[in-house]
Protein backbone atom coordinates (compact mmCIF):
# COMPACT_ATOMS: atom_id res chain seq x y z
CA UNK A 1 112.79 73.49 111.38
CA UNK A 2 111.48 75.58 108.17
CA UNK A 3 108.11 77.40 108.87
CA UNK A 4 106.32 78.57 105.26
CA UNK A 5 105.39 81.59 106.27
CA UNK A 6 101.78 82.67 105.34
CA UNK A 7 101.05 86.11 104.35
CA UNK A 8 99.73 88.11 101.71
CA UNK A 9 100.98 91.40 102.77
CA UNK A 10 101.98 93.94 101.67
CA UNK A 11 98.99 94.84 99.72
CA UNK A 12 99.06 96.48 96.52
CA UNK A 13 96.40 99.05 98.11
CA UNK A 14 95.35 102.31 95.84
CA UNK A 15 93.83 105.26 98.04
CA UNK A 16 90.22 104.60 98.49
CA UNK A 17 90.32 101.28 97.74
CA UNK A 18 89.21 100.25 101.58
CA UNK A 19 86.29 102.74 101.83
CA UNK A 20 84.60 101.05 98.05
CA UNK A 21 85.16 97.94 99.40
CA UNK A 22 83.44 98.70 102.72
CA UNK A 23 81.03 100.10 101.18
CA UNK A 24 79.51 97.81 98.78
CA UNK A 25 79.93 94.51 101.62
CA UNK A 26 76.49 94.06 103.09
CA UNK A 27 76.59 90.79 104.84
CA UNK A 28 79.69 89.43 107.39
CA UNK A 29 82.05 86.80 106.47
CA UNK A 30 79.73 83.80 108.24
CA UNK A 31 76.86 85.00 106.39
CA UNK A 32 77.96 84.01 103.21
CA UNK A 33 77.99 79.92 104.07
CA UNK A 34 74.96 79.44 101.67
CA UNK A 35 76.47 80.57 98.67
CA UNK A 36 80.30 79.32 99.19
CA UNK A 37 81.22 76.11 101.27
CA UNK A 38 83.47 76.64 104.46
CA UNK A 39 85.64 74.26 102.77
CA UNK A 40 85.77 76.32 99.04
CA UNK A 41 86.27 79.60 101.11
CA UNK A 42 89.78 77.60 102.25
CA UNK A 43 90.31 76.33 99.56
CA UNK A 44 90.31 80.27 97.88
CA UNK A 45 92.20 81.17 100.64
CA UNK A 46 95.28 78.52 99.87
CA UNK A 47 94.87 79.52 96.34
CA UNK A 48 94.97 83.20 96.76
CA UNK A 49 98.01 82.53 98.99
CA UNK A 50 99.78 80.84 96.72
CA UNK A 51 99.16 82.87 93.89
CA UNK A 52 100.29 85.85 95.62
CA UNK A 53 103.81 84.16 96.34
CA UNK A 54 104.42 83.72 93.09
CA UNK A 55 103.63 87.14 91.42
CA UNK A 56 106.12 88.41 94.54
CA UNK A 57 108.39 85.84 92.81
CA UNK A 58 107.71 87.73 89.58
CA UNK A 59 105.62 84.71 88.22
CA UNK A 60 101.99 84.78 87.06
CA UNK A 61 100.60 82.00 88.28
CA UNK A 62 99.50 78.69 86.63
CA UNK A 63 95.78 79.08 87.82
CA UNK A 64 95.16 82.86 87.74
CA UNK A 65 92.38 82.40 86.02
CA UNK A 66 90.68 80.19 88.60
CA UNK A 67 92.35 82.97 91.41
CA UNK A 68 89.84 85.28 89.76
CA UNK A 69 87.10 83.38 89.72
CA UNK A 70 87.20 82.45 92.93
CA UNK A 71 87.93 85.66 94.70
CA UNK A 72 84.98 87.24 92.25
CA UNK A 73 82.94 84.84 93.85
CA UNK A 74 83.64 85.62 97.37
CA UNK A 75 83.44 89.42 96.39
CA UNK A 76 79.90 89.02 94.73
CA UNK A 77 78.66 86.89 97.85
CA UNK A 78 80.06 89.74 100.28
CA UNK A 79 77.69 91.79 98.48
CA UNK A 80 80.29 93.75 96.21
CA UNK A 81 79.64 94.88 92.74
CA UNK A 82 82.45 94.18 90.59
CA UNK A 83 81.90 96.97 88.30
CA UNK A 84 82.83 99.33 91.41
CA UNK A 85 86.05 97.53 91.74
CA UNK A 86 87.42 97.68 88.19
CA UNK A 87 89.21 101.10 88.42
CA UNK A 88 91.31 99.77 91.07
CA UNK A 89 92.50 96.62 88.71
CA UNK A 90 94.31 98.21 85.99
CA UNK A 91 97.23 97.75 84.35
CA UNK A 92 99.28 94.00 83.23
CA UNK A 93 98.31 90.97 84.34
CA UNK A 94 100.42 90.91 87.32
CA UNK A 95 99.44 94.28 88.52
CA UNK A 96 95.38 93.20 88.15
CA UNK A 97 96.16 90.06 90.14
CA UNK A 98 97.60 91.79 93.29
CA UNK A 99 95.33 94.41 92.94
CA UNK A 100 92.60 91.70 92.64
CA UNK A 101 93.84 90.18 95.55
CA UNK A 102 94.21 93.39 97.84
CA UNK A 103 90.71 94.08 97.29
CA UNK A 104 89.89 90.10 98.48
CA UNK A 105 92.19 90.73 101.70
CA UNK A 106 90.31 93.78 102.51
CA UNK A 107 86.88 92.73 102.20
CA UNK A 108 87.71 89.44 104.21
CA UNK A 109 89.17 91.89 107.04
CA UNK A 110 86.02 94.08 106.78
CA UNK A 111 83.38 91.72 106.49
CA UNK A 112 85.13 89.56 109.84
CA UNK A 113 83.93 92.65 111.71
CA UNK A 114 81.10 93.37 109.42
CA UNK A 115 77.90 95.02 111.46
CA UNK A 116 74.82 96.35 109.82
CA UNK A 117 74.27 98.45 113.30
CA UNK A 118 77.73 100.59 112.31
CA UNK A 119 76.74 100.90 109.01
CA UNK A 120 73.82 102.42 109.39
CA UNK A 121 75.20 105.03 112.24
CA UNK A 122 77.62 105.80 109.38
CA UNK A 123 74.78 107.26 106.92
């Protein structure tokens, strides 16, 4: 039986990438119900999975606009500033996509173990 396998690794990860990330998310994953639907946040997920298939396949995807979008939203109700993130997405269009989608992968991971306690034992 075929199994599609589901993954969007390997990242396209620049160094420092992770610690920006971390640093601008300010609420966990469930926190961020109000502002995005359980059902939108999987539907950005199937998106973002797709869309990363296909620039592995060396295609830009149909939708990449609405892949940015919806990752930008998910980013901005994590708590991160886009304008931090836009020295990490440089370069063509397929380059800012995975790039764009790294930094969405990463701040899902972070934000599933998200704790303001940590954070603030950090500064």
């Amino acid at each position: 039986m075929y199994k599609r396998q589901v993954a969007v690794a390997p990242l396209d990860y620049v160094p420092g990438m992770a610690e920006v990330v971390g640093s601008k998310i300010n609420k966990k994953l469930t926190k961020i119900f109000p502002d995005i639907s359980e059902d939108e946040l999987g539907e950005t997920f199937e998106i973002v999975i797709e869309a990363k298939r296909k620039l592995e396949e060396g295609e830009v995807p149909f939708n990449y606009q609405e892949v940015e979008v919806r990752t930008e939203k998910v980013l901005r109700a994590l708590g991160v500033d886009l304008s931090y993130i836009q020295k990490f997405i440089t370069g063509d269009l397929n380059k800012r996509l995975l790039r764009l989608i790294s930094i969405f992968v990463l701040a899902i991971g972070i934000a599933s173990i998200w704790d303001q306690k940590w954070i603030a034992e950090y500064q």
